[in-house]
PDB file of N, CA and C in Angstrom:
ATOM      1  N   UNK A   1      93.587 230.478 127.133  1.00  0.00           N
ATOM      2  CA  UNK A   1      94.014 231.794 126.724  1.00  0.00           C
ATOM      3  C   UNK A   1      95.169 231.637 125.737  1.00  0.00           C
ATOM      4  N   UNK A   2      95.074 231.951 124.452  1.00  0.00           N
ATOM      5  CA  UNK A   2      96.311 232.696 123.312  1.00  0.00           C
ATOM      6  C   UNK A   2      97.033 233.391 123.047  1.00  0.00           C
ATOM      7  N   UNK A   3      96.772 234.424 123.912  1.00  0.00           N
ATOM      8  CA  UNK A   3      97.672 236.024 124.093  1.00  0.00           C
ATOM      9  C   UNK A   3      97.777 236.328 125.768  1.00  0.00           C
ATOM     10  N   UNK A   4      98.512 237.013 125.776  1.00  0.00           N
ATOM     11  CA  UNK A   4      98.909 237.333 127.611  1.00  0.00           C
ATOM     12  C   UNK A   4      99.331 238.761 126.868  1.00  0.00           C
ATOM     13  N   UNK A   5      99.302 239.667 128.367  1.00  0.00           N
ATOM     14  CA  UNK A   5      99.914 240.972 128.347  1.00  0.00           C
ATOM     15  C   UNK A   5     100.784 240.853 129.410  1.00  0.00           C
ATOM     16  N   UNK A   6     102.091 241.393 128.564  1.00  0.00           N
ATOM     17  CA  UNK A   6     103.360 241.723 129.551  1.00  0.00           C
ATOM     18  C   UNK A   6     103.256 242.987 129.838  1.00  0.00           C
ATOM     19  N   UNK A   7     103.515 243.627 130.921  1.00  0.00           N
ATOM     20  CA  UNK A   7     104.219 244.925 131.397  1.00  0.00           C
ATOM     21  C   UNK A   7     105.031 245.274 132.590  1.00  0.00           C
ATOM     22  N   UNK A   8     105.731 245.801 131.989  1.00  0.00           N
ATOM     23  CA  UNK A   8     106.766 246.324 133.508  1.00  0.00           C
ATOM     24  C   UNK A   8     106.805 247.534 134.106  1.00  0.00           C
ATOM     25  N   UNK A   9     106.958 247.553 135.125  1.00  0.00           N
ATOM     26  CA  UNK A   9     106.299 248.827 135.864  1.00  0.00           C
ATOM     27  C   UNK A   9     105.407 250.211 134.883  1.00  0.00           C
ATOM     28  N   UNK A  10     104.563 249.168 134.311  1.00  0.00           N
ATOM     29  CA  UNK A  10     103.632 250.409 133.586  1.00  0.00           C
ATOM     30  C   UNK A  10     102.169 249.902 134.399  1.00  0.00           C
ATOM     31  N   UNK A  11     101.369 250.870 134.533  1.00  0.00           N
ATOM     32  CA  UNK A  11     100.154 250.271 135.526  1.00  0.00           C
ATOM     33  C   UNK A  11      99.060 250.236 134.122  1.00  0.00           C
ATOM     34  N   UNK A  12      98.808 248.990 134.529  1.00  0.00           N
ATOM     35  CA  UNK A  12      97.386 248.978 132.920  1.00  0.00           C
ATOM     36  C   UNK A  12      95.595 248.967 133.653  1.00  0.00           C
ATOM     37  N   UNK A  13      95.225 249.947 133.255  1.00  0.00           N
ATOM     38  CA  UNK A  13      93.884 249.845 133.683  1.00  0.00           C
ATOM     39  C   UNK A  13      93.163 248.586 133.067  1.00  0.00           C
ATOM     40  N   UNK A  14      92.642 248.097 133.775  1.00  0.00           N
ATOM     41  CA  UNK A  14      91.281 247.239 133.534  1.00  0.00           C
ATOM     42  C   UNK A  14      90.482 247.506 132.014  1.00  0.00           C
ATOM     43  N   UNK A  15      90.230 248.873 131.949  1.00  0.00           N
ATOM     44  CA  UNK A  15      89.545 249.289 130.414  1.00  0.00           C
ATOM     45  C   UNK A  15      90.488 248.438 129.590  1.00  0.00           C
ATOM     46  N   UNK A  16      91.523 249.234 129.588  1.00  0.00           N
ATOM     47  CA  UNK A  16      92.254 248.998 128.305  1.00  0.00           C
ATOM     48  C   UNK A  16      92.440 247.137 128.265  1.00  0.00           C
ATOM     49  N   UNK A  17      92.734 246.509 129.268  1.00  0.00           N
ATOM     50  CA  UNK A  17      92.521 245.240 129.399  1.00  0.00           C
ATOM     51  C   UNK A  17      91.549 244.230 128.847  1.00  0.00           C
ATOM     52  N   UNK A  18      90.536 244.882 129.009  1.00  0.00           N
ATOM     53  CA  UNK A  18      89.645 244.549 128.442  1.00  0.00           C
ATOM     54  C   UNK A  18      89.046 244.550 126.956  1.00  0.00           C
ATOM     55  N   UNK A  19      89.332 246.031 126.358  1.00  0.00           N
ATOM     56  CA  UNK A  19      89.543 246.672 125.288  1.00  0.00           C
ATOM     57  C   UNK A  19      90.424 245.380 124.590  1.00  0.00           C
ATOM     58  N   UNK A  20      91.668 245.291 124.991  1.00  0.00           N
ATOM     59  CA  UNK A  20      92.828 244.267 124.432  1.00  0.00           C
ATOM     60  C   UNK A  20      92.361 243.595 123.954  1.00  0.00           C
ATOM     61  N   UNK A  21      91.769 242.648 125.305  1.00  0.00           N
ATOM     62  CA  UNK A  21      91.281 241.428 125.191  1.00  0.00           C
ATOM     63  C   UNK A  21      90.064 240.943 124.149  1.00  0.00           C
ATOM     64  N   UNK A  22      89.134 241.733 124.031  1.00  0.00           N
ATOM     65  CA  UNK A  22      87.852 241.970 122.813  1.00  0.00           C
ATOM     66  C   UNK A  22      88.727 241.779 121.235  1.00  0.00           C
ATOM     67  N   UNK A  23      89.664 242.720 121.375  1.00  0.00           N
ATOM     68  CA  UNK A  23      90.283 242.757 119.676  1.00  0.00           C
ATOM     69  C   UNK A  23      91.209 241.664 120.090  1.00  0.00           C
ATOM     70  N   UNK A  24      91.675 241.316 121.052  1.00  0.00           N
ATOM     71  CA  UNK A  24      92.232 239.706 120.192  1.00  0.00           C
ATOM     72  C   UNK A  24      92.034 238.315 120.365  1.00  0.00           C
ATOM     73  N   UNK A  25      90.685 238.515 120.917  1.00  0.00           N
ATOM     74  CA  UNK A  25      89.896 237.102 120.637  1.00  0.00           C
ATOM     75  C   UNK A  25      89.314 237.419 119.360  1.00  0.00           C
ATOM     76  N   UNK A  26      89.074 238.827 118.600  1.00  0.00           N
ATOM     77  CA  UNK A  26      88.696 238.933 117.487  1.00  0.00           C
ATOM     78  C   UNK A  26      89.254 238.400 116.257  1.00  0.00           C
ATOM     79  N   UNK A  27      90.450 238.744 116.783  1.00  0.00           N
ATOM     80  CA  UNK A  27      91.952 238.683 115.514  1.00  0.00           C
ATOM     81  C   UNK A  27      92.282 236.817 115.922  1.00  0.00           C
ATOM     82  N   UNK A  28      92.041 236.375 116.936  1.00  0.00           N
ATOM     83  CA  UNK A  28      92.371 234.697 116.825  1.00  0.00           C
ATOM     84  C   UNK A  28      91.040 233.829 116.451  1.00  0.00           C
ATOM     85  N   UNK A  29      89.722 234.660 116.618  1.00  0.00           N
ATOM     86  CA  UNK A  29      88.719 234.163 115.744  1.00  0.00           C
ATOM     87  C   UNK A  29      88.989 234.138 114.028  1.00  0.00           C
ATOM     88  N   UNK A  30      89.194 235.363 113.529  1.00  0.00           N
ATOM     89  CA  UNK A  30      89.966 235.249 112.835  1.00  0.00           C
ATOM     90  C   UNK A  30      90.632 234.889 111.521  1.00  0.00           C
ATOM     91  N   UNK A  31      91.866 234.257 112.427  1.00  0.00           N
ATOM     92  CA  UNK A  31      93.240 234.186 112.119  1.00  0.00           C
ATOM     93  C   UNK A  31      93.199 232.581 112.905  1.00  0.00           C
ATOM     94  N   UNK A  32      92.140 231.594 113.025  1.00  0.00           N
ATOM     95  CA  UNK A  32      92.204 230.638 113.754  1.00  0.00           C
ATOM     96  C   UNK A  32      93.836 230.060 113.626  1.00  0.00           C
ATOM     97  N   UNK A  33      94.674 229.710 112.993  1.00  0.00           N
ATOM     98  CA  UNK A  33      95.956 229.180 112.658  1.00  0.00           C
ATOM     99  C   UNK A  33      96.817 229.935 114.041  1.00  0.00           C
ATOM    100  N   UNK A  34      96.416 230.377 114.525  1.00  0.00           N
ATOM    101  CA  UNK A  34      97.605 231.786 115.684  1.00  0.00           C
ATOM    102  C   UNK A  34      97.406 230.826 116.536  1.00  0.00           C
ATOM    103  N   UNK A  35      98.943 230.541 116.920  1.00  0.00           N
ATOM    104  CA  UNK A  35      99.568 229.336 117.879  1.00  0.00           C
ATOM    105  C   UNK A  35      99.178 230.378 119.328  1.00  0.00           C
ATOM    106  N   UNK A  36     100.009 231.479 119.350  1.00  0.00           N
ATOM    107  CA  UNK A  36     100.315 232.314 120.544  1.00  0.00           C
ATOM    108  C   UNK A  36     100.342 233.765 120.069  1.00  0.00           C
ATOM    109  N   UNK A  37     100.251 234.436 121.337  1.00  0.00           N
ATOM    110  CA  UNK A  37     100.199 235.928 120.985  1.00  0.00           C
ATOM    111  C   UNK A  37     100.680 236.732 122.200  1.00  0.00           C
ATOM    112  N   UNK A  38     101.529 237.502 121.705  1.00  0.00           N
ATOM    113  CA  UNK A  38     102.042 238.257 123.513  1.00  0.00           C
ATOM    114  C   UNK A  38     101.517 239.678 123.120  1.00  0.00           C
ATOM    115  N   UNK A  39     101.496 240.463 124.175  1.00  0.00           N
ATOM    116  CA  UNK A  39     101.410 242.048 123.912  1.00  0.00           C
ATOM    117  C   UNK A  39     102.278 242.231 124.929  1.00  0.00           C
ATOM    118  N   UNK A  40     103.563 243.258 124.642  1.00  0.00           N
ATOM    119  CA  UNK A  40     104.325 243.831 125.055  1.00  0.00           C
ATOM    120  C   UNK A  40     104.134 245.570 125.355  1.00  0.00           C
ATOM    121  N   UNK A  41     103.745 245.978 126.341  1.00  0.00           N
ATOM    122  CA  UNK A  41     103.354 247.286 127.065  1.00  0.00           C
ATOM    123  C   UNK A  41     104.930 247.895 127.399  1.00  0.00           C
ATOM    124  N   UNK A  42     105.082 249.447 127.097  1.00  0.00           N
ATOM    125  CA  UNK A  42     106.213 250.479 127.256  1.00  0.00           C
ATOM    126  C   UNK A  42     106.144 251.644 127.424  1.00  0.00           C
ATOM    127  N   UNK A  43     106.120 252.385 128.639  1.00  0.00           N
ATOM    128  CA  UNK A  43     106.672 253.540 128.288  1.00  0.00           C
ATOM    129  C   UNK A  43     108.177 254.357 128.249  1.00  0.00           C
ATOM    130  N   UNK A  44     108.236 255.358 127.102  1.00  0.00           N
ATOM    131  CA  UNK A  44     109.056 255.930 127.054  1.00  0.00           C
ATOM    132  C   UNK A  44     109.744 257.345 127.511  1.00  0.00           C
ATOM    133  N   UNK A  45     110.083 257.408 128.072  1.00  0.00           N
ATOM    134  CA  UNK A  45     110.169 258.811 128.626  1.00  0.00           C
ATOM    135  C   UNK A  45     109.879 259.283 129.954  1.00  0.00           C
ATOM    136  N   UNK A  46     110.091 260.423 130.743  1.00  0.00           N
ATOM    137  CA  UNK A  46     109.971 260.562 131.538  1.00  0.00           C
ATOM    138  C   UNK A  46     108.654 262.111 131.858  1.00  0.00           C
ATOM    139  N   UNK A  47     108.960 262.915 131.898  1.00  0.00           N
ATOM    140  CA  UNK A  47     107.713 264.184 131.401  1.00  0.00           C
ATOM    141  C   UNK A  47     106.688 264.238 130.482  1.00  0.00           C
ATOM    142  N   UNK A  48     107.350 263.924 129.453  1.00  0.00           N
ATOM    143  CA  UNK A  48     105.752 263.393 128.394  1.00  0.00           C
ATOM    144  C   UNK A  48     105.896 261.900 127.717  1.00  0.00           C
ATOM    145  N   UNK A  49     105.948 260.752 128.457  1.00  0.00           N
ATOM    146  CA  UNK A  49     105.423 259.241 128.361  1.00  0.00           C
ATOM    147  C   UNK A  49     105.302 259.203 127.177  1.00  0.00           C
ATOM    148  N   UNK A  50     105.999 258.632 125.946  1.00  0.00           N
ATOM    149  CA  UNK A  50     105.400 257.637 124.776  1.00  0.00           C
ATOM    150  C   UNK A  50     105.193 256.981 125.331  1.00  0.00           C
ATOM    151  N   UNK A  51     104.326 255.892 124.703  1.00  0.00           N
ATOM    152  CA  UNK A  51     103.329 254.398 125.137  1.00  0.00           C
ATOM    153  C   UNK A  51     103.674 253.892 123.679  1.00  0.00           C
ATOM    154  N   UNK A  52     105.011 252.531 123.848  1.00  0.00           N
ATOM    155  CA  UNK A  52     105.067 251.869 123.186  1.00  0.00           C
ATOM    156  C   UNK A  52     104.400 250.556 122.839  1.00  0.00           C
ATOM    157  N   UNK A  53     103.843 249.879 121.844  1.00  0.00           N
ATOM    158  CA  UNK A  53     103.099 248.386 122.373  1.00  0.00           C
ATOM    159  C   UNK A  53     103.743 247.838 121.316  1.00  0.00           C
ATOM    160  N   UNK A  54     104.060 246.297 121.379  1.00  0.00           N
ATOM    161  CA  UNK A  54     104.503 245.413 120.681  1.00  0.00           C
ATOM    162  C   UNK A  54     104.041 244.553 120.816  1.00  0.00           C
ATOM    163  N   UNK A  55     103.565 243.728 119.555  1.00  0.00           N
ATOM    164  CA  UNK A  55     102.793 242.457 119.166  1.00  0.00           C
ATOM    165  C   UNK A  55     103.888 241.619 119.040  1.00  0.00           C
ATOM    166  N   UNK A  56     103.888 240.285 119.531  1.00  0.00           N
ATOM    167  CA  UNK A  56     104.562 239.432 119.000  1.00  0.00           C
ATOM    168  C   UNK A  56     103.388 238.077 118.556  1.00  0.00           C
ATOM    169  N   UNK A  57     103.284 237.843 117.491  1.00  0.00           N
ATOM    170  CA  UNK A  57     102.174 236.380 117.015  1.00  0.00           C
ATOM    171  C   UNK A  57     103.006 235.482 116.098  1.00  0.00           C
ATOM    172  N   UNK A  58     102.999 234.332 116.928  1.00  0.00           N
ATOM    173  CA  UNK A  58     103.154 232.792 116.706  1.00  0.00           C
ATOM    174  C   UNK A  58     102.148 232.427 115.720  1.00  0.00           C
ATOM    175  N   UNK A  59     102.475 232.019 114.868  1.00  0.00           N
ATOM    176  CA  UNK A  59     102.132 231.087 113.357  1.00  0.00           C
ATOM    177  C   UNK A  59     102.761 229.957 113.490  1.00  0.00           C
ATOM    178  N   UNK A  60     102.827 228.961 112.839  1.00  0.00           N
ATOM    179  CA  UNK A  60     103.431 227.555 112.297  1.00  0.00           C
ATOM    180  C   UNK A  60     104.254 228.363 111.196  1.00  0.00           C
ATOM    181  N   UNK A  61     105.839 228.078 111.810  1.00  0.00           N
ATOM    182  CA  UNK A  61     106.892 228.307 110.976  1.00  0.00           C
ATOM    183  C   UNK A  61     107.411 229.577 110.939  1.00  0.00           C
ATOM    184  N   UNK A  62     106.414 230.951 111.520  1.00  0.00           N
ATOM    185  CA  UNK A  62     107.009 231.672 111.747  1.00  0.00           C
ATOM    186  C   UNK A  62     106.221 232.551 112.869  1.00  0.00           C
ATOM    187  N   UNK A  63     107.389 233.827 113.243  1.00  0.00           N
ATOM    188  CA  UNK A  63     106.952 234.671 114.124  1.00  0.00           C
ATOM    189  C   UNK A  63     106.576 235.962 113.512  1.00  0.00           C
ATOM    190  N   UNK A  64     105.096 236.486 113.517  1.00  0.00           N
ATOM    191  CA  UNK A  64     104.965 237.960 113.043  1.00  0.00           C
ATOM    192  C   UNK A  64     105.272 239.267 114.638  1.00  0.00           C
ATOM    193  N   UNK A  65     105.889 240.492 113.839  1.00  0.00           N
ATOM    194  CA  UNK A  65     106.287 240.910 115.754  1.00  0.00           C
ATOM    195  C   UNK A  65     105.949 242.855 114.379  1.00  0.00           C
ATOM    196  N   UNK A  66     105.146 243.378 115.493  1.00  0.00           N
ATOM    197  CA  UNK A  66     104.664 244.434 115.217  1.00  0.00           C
ATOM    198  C   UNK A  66     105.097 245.659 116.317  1.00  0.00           C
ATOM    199  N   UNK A  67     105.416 246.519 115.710  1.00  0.00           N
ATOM    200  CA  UNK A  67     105.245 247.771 117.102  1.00  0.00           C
ATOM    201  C   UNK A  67     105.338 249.299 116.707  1.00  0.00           C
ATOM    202  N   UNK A  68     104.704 249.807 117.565  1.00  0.00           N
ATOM    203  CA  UNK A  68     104.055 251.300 117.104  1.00  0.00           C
ATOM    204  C   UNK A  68     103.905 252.026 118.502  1.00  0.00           C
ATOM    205  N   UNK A  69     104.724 253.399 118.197  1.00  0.00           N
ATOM    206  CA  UNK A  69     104.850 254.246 119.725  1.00  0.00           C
ATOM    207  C   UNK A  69     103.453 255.224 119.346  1.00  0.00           C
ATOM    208  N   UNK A  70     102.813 255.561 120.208  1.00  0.00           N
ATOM    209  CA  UNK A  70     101.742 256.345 120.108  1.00  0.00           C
ATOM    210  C   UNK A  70     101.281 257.232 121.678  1.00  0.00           C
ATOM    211  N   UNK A  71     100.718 258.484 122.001  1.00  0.00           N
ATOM    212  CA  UNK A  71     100.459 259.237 122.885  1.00  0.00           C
ATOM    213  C   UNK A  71      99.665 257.713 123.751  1.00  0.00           C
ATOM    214  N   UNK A  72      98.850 257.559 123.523  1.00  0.00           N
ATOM    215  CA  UNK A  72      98.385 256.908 124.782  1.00  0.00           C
ATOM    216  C   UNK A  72      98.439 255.288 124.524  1.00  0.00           C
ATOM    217  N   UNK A  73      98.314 253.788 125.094  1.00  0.00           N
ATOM    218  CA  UNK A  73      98.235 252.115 124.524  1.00  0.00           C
ATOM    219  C   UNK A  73      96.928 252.175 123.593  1.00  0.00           C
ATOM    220  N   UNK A  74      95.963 252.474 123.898  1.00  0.00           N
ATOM    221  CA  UNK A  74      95.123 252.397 122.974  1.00  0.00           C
ATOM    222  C   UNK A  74      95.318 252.582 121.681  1.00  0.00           C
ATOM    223  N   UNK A  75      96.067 253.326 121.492  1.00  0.00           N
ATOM    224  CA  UNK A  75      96.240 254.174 119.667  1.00  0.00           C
ATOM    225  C   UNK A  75      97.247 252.913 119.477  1.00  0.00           C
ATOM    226  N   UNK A  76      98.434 253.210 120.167  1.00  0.00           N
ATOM    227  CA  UNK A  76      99.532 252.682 119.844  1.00  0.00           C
ATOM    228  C   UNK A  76      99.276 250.857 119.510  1.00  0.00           C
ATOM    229  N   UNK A  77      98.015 250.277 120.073  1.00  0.00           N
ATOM    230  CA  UNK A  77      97.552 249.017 120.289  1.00  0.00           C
ATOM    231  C   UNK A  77      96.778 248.422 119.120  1.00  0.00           C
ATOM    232  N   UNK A  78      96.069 249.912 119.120  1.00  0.00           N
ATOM    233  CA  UNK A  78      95.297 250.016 117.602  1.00  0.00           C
ATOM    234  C   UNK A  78      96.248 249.682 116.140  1.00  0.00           C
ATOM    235  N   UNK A  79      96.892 250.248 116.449  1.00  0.00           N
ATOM    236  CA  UNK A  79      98.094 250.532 115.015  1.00  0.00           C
ATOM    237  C   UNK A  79      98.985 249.056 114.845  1.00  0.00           C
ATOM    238  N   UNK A  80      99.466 248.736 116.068  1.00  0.00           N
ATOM    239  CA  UNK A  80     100.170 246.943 115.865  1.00  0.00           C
ATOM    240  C   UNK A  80      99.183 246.483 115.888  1.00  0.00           C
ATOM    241  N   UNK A  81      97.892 246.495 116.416  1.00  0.00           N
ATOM    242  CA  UNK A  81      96.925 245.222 115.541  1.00  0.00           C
ATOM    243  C   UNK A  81      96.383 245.394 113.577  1.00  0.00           C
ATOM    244  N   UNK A  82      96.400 246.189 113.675  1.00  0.00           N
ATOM    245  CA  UNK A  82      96.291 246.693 112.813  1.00  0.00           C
ATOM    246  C   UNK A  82      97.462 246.302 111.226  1.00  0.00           C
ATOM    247  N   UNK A  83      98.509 246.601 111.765  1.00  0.00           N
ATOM    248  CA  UNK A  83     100.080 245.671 111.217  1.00  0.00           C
ATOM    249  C   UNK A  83     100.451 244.524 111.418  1.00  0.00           C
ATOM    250  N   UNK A  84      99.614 244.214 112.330  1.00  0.00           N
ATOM    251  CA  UNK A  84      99.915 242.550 112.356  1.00  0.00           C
ATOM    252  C   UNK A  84      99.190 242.214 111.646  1.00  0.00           C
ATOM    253  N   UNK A  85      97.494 242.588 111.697  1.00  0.00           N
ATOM    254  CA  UNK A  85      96.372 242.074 110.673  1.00  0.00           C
ATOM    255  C   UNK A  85      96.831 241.729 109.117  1.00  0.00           C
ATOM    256  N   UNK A  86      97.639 242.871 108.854  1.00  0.00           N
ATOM    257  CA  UNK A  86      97.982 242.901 107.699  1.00  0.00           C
ATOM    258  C   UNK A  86      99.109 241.883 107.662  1.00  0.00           C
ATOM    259  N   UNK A  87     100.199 241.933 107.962  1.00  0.00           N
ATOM    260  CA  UNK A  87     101.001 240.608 108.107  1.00  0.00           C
ATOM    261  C   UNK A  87     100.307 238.944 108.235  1.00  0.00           C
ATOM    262  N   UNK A  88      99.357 239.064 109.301  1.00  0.00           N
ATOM    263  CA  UNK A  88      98.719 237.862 108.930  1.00  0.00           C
ATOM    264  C   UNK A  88      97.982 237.267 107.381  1.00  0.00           C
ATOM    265  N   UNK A  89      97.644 238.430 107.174  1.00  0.00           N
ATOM    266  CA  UNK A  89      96.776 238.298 105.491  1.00  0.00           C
ATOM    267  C   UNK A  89      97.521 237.997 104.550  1.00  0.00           C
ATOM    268  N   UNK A  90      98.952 238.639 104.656  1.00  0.00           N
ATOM    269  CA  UNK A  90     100.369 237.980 103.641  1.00  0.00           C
ATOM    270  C   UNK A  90     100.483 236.536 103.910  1.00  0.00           C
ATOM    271  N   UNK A  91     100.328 236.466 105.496  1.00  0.00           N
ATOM    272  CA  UNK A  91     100.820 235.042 105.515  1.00  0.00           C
ATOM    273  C   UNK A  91      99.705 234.252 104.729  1.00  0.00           C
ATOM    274  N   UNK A  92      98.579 234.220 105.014  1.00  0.00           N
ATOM    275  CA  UNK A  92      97.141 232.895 105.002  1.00  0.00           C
ATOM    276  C   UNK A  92      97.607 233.367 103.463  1.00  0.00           C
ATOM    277  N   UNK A  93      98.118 234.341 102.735  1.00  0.00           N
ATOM    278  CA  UNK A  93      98.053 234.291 101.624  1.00  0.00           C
ATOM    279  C   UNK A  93      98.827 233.412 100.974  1.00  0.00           C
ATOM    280  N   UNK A  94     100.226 233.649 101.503  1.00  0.00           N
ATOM    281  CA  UNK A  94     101.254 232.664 101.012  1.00  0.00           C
ATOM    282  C   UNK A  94     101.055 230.590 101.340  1.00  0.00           C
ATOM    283  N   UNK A  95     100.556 230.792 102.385  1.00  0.00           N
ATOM    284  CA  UNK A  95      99.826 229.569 102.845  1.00  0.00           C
ATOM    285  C   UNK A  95      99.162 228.815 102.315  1.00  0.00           C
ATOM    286  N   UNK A  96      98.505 229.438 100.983  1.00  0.00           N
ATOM    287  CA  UNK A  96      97.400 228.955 100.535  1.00  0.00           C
ATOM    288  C   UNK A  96      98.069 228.984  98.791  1.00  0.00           C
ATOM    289  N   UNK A  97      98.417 229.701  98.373  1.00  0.00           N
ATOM    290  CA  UNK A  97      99.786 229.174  97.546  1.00  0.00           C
ATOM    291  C   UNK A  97     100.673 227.793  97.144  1.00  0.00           C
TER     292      UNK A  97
END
């Protein structure tokens, strides 16, 4: 395994677990060069919950770290993969340079 999910007292369903897990064996298929990968799970608030998520991805030489508050993890999960994708593409770009 390349990526782990952290969370603290946030309860993560199985879906979304799974969900995760699909897009980032996608993104380390890939992005084969990705040393490590964390996902960082948050909520904010107390009556109406933001759902923060934060990417952190290990490269050789550096760290890309993404994050995006959104109504539910899914969106919010969507959007840092999404910003990391793009960060990775700068990198393999400069890489290849």
């Amino acid at each position: 395994m390349r990526y782990k999910i952290h969370h603290s007292s946030v309860k993560v369903s199985p879906t979304f677990a799974e969900y995760a897990g699909s897009r980032m064996e996608r993104l380390l298929h890939d992005f084969a060069f990705i040393l490590h990968a964390d996902i960082y799970l948050h909520e904010i608030g107390l009556k109406s919950p933001t759902h923060e998520v934060r990417l952190r991805v290990q490269v050789p030489g550096e760290t890309l770290i993404a994050e995006e508050k959104a109504d539910n993890f899914q969106e919010a999960f969507d959007a840092a993969l999404n910003a990391v994708r793009r960060q990775l593409t700068r990198y393999k770009e400069t890489i290849r340079s």
